[in-house]
Protein backbone atom coordinates (compact mmCIF):
# COMPACT_ATOMS: atom_id res chain seq x y z
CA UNK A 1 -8.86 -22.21 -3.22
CA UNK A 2 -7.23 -22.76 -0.03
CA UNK A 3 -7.98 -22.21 3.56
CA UNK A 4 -5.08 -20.20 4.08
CA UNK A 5 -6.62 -17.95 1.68
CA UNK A 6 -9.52 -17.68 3.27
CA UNK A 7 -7.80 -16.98 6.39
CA UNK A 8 -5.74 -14.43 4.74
CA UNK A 9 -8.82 -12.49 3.25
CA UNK A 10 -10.64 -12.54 6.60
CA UNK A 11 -7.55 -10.88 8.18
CA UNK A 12 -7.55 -8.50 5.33
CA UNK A 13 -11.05 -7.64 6.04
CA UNK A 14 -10.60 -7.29 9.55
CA UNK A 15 -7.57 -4.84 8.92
CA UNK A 16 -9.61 -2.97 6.73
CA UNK A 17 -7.04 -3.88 3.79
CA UNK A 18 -9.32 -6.24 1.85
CA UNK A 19 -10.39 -4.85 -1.97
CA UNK A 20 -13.99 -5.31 -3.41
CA UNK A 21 -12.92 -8.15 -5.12
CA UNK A 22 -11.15 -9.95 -2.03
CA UNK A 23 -14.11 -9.00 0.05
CA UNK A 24 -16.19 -10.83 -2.77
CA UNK A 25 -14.30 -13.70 -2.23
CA UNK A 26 -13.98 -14.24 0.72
CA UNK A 27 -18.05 -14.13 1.44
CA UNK A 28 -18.64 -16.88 -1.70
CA UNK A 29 -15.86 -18.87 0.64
CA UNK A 30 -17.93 -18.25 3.85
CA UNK A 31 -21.19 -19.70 1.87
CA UNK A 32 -19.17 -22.52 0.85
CA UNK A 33 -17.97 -23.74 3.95
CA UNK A 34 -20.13 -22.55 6.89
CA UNK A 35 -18.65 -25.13 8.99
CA UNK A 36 -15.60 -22.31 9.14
CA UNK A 37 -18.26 -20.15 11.48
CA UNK A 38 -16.91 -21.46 15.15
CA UNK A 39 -13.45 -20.38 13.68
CA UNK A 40 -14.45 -16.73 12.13
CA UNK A 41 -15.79 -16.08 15.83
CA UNK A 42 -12.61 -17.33 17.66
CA UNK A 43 -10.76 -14.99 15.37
CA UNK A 44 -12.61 -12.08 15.83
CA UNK A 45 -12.56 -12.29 19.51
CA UNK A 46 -8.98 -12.37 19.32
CA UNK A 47 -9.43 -9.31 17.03
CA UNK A 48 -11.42 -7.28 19.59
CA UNK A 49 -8.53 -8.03 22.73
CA UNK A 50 -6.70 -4.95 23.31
CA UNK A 51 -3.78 -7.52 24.73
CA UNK A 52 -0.39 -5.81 24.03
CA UNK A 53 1.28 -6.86 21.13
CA UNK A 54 5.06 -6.43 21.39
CA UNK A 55 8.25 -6.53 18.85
CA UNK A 56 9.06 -10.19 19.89
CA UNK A 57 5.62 -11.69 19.45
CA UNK A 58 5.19 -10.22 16.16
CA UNK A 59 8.08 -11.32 14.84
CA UNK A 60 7.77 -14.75 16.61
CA UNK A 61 4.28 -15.17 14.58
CA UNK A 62 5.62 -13.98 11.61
CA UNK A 63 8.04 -16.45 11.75
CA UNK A 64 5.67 -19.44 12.44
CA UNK A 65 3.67 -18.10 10.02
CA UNK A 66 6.27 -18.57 7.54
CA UNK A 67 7.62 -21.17 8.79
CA UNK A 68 4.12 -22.89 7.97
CA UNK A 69 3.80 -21.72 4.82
CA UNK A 70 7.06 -23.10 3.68
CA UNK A 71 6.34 -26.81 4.70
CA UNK A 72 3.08 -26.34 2.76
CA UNK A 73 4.94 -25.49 0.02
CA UNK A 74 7.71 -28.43 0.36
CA UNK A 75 5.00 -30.79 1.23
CA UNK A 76 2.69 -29.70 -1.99
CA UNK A 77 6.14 -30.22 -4.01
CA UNK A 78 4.93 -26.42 -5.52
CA UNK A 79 5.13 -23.08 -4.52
CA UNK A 80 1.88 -22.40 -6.42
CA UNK A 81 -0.16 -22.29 -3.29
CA UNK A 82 -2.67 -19.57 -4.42
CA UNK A 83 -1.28 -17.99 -1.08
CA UNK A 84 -0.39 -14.38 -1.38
CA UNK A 85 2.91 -12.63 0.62
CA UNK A 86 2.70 -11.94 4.33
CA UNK A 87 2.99 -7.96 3.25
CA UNK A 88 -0.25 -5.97 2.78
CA UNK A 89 -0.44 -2.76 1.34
CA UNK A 90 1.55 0.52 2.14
CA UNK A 91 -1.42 2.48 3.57
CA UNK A 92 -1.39 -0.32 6.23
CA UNK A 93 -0.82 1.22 9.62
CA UNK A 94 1.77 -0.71 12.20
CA UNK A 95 -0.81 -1.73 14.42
CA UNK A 96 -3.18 -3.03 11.80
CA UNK A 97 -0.06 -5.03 10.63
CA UNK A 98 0.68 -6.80 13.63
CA UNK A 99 -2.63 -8.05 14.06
CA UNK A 100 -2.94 -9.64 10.49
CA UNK A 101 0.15 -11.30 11.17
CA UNK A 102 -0.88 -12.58 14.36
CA UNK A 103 -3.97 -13.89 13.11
CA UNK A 104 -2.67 -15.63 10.01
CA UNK A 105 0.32 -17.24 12.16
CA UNK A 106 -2.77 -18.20 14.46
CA UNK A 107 -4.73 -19.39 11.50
CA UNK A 108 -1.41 -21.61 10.46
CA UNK A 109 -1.11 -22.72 13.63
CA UNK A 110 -4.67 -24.18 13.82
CA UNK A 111 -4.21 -25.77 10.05
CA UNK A 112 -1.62 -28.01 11.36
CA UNK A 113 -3.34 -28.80 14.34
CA UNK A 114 -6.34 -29.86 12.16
CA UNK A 115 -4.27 -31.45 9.55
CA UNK A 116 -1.95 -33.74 12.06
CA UNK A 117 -5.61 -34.88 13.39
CA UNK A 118 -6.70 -35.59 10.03
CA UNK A 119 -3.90 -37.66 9.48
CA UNK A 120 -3.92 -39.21 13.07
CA UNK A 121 -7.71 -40.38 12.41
CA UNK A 122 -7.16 -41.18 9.11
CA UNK A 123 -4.43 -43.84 9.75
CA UNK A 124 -4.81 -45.12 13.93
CA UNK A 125 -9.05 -45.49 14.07
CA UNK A 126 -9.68 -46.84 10.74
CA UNK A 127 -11.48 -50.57 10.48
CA UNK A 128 -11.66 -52.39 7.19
CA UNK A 129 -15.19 -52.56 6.26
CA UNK A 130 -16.35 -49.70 8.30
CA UNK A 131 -16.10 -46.20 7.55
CA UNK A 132 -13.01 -44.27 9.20
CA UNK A 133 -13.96 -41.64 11.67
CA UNK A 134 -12.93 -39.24 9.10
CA UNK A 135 -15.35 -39.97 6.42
CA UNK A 136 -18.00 -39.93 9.46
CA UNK A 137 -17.25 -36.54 9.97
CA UNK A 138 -16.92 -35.21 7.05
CA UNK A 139 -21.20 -35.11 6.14
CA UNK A 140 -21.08 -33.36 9.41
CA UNK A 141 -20.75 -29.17 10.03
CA UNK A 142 -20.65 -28.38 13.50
CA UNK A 143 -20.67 -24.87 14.88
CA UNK A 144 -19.48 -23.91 18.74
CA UNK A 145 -19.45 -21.28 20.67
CA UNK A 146 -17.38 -21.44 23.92
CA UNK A 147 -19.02 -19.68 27.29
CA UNK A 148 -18.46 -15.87 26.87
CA UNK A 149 -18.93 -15.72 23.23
CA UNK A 150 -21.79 -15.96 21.10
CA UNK A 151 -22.10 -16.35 17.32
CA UNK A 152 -24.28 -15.84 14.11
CA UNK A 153 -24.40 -18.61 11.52
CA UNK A 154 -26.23 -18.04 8.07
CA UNK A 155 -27.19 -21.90 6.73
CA UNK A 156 -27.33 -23.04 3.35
CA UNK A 157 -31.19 -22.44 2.83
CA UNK A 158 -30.84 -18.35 4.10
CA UNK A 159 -32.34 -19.13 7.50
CA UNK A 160 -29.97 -17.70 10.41
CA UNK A 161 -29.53 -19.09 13.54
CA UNK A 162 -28.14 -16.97 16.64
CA UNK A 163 -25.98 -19.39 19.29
CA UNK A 164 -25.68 -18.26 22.43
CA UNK A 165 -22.98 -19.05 24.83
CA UNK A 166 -21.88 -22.64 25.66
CA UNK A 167 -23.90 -23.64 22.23
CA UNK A 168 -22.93 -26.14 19.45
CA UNK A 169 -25.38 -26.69 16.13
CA UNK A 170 -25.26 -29.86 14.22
CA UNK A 171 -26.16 -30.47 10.49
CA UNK A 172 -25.13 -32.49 7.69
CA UNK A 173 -23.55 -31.25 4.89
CA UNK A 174 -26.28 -31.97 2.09
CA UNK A 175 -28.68 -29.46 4.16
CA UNK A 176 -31.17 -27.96 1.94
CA UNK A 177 -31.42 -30.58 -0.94
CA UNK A 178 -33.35 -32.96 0.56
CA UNK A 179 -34.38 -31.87 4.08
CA UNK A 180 -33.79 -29.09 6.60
CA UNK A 181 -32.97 -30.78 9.95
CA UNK A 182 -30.58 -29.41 12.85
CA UNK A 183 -29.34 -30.50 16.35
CA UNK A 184 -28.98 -28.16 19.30
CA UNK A 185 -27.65 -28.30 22.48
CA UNK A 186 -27.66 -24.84 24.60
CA UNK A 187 -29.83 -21.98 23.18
CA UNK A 188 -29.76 -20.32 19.91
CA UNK A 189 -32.40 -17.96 18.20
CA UNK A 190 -33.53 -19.00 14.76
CA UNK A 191 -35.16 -16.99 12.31
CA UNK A 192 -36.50 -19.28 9.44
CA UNK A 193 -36.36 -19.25 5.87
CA UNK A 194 -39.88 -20.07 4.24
CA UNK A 195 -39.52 -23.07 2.33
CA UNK A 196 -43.70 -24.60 2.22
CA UNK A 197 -42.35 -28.03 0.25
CA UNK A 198 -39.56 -28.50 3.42
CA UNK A 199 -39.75 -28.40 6.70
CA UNK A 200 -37.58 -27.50 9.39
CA UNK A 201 -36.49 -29.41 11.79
CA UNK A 202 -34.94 -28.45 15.14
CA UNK A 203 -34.27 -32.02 17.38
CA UNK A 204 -33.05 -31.34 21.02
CA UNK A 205 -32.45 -33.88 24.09
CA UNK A 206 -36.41 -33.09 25.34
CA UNK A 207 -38.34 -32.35 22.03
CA UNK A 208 -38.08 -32.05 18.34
CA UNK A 209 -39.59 -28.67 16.55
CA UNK A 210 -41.11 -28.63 13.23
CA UNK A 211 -41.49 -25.02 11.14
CA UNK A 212 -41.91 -23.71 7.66
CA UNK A 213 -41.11 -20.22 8.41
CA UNK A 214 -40.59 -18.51 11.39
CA UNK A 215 -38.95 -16.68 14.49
CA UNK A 216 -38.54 -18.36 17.78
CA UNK A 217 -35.97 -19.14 20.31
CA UNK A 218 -34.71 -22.67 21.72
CA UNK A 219 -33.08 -22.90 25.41
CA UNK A 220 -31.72 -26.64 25.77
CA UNK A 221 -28.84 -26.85 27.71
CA UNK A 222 -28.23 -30.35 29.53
CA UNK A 223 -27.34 -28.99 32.84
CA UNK A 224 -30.66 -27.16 32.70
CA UNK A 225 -33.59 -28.31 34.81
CA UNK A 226 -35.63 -27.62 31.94
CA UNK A 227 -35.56 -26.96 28.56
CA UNK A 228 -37.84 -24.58 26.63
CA UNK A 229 -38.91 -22.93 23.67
CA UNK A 230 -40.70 -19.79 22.44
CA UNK A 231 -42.33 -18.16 19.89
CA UNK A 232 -41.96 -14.52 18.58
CA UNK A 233 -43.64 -15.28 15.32
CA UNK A 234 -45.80 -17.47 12.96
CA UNK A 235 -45.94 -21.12 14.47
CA UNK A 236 -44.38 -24.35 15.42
CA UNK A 237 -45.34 -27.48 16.31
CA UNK A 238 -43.57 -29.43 19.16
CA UNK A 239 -43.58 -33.19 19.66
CA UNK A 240 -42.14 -34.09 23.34
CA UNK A 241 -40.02 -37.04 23.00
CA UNK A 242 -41.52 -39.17 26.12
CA UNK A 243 -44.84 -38.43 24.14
CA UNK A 244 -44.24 -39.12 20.45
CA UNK A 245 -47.96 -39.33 19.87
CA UNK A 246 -48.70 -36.01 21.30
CA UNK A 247 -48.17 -32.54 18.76
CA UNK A 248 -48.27 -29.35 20.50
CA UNK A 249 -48.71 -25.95 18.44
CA UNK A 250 -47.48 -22.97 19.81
CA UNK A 251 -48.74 -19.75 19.10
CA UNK A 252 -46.92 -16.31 18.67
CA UNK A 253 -46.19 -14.93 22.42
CA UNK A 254 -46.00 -18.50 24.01
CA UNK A 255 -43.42 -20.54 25.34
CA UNK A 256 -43.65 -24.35 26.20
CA UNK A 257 -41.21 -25.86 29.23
CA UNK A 258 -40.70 -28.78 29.65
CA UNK A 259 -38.68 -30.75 32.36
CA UNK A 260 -35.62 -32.62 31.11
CA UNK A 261 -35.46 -34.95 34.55
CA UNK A 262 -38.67 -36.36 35.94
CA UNK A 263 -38.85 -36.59 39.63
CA UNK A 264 -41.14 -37.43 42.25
CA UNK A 265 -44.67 -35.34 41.85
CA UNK A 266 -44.21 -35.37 37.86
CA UNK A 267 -47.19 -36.44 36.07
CA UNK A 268 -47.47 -39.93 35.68
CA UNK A 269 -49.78 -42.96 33.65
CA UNK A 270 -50.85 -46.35 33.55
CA UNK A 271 -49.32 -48.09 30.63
CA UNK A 272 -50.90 -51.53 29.64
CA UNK A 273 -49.50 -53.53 31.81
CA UNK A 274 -50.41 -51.31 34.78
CA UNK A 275 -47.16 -50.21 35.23
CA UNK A 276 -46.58 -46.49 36.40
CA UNK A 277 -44.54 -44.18 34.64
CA UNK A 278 -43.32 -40.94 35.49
CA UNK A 279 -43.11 -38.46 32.58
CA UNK A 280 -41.68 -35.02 32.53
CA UNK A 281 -43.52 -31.74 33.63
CA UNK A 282 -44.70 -29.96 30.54
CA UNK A 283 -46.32 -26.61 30.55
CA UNK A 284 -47.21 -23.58 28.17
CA UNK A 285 -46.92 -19.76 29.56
CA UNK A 286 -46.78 -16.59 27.99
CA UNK A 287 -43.33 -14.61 27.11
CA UNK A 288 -42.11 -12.19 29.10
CA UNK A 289 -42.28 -8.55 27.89
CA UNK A 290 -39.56 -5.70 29.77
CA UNK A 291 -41.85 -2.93 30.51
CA UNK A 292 -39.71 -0.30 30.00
CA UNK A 293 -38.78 -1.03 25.82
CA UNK A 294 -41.39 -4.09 25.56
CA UNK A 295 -38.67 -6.47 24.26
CA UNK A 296 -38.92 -9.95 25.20
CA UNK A 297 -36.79 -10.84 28.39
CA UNK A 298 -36.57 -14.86 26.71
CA UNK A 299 -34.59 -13.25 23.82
CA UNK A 300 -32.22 -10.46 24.95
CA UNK A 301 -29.14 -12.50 24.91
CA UNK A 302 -29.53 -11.85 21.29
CA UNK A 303 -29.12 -8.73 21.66
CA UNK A 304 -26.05 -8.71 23.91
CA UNK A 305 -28.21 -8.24 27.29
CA UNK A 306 -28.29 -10.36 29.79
CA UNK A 307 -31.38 -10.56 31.23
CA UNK A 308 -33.57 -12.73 33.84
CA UNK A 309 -37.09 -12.18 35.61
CA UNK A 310 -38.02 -14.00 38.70
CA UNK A 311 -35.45 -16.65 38.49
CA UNK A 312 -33.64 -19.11 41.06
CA UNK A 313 -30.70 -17.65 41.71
CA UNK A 314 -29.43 -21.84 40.98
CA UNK A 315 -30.76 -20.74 37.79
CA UNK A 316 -29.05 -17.38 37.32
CA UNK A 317 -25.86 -18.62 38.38
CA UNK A 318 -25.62 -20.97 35.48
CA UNK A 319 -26.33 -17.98 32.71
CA UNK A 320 -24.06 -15.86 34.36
CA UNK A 321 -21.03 -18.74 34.42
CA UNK A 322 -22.20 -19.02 30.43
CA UNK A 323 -22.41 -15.20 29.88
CA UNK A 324 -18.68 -14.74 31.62
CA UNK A 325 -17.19 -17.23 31.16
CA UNK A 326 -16.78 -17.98 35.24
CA UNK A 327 -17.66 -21.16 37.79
CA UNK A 328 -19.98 -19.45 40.27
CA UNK A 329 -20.27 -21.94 44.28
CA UNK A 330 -23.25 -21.06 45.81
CA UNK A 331 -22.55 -21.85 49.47
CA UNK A 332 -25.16 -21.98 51.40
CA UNK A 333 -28.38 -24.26 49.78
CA UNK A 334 -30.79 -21.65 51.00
CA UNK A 335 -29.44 -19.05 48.48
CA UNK A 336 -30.01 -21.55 45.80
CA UNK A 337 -34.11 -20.84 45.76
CA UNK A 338 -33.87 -17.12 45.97
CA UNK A 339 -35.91 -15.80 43.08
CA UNK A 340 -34.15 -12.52 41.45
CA UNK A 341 -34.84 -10.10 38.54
CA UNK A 342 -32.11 -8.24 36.49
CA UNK A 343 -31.03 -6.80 33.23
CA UNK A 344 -27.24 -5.85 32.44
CA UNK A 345 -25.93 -5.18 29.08
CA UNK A 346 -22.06 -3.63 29.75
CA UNK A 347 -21.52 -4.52 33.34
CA UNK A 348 -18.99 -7.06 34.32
CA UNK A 349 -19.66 -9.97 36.83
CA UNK A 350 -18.45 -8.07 40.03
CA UNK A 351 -20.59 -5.40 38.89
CA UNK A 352 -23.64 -7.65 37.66
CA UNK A 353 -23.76 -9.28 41.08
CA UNK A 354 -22.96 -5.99 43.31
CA UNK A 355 -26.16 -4.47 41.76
CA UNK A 356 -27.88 -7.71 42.57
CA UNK A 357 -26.54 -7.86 46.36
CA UNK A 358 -27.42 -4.35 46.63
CA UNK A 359 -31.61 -4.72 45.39
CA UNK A 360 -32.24 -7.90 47.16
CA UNK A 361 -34.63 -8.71 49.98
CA UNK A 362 -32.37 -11.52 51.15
CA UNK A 363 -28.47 -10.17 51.58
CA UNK A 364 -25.95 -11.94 50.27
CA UNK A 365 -21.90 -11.75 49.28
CA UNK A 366 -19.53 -12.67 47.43
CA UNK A 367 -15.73 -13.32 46.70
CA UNK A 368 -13.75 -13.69 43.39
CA UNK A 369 -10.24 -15.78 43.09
CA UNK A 370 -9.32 -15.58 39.15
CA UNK A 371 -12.38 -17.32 37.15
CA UNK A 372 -13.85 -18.69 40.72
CA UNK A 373 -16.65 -16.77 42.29
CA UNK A 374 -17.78 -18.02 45.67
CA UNK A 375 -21.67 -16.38 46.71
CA UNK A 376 -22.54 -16.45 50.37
CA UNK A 377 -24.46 -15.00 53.07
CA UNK A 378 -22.53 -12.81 55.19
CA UNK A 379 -22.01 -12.81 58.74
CA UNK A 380 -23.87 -10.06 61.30
């Protein structure tokens, strides 16, 4: 079965025009190829804009859409494509219509981007004796989310892994059979399947995570000063990668941090050859708890809140570019250190940082041109 099919289906479901048996479908396809995640949020995102859709664009995507599915057809030599009509059923409402055609002329769109790279790889980067770039790939699922989104992924073994913004996972293909082992970079939230006889495996730039079964959260984003991890249940043992002989194992409620660059005042040892060597600040605190619903400030993201307590406002201004999809300039270096609190689940940036401006000890402004937001101390 195709991947215009699958497209098709998901637009169907989105529509609210998919049957049981479609709706069947199309989750066995999602199972099948989780590597289609990054995509399915992309889509839906577009799905949620309330952008104006207008005579002209409709019709321009149906006929790209169209367009795309006749070259399939020409190229396949068949017509037997397993790809149903562009029309959906009567009960289908205009606006519902538009939007499955804009998706599925979207979804073409992005097939023959992916297919003329294919092709491009395929022939230009290959090396006799080595394998082409393609085949590399193709053991290889990798799941993105761009800043301002986030996603839910479910893997292979049932375990499900939140990604937050400006997030990609990394796993092979044959996950499950013979070991459980991702790569992160940014933050996600995993909650883990139990599986006693396999291990699972979490490998960042600063440490490496081993669990059987469990809930915590991973924050390891390069631009980070640190990067961090912590546990909501069961437990996990952590093995920093400048100390591969040294296991830590956290318990539920506790978060280790560890620095991802050392600098001057880091802990340091004698090696054999009385050499000194810096190594990276590592320390264990307890989580955070709100104290007005108890939740756990390290993990609202998940929950669509965006939430900080006691943090550089260096530090703050990173999440928020993540969050909104925005590059925040902090001018003056003094603002940099300024420790702030806040919690904001529906407010927009200008909002966000207007309440912040507003509750802080140490005044401060700020200025928006299109994605750029420029924070500043005002003049008196």
């Amino acid at each position: 079965m195709s991947q215009e099919y699958f497209w098709i289906l998901f637009a169907k479901k989105l529509a609210g025009e998919a049957t049981p048996g479609e709706l069947t479908e199309l989750e066995n396809l999602v199972k099948q190829h989780p590597e289609w995640q990054y995509s399915i949020q992309s889509v839906e995102d577009i799905w949620n804009t309330s952008a104006p859709f207008s005579d002209k664009d409709m019709a321009d995507a149906e006929d790209a859409y169209m367009l795309h599915l006749h070259r399939m057809q020409e190229k396949n030599g068949s017509s037997e494509l397993g790809l149903p009509s562009i029309g959906l059923p009567a009960s289908a409402n205009k606006k519902n219509k538009r939007r499955v055609i804009k998706l599925m002329a979207g979804a073409a769109i992005a097939a023959s981007m992916l297919y003329g790279a294919f092709v491009y790889l395929q022939y230009t980067q290959a090396k006799p004796g080595n394998a082409s770039p393609v085949q590399a790939m193709s053991n290889i699922n990798e799941i993105t989310t761009r800043f301002g989104s986030k996603s839910k992924i479910q893997l292979p073994d049932g375990s499900t892994v939140w990604l937050n913004a400006g997030s990609s996972l990394i796993y092979n293909k044959d996950f499950g059979i013979e070991k459980r082992e991702v790569e992160i970079t940014g933050e996600g939230f995993f909650d883990v399947a139990k599986n006693a006889s396999m291990p699972f495996i979490i490998k960042t730039r600063s440490f490496d995570i081993k669990v059987l079964g469990t809930v915590f959260n991973v924050k390891a984003y390069p631009d980070d000063e640190t990067s961090e991890t912590s546990l909501l249940e069961g437990k996990i043992e952590v093995s920093i990668k400048s100390r591969p002989n040294d296991k830590i194992i956290l318990e539920p409620q506790e978060k280790l941090v560890v620095e991802n660059n050392t600098r001057p005042g880091s802990a340091s040892v004698t090696s054999q050859d009385n050499i000194l060597t810096q190594e990276p600040i590592v320390a264990i605190s307890k989580l955070k708890y709100s104290p007005v619903d108890s939740s756990v400030t390290e993990v609202q993201w998940k929950d669509n809140i965006l939430a900080f307590d006691d943090e550089k406002m260096e530090d703050v201004a990173l999440k928020m570019e993540r969050w909104f999809d925005v590059e925040i300039e902090i001018k003056e270096a003094v603002l940099n250190k300024k420790r702030l609190t806040g919690k904001f689940e529906n407010e927009n940036i200008e909002q966000a940082l207007e309440a912040l401006s507003y509750t802080s000890t140490d005044a401060f402004a700020f200025k928006r041109n299109g994605r750029k937001i420029i924070i500043y101390k005002p003049n008196h």
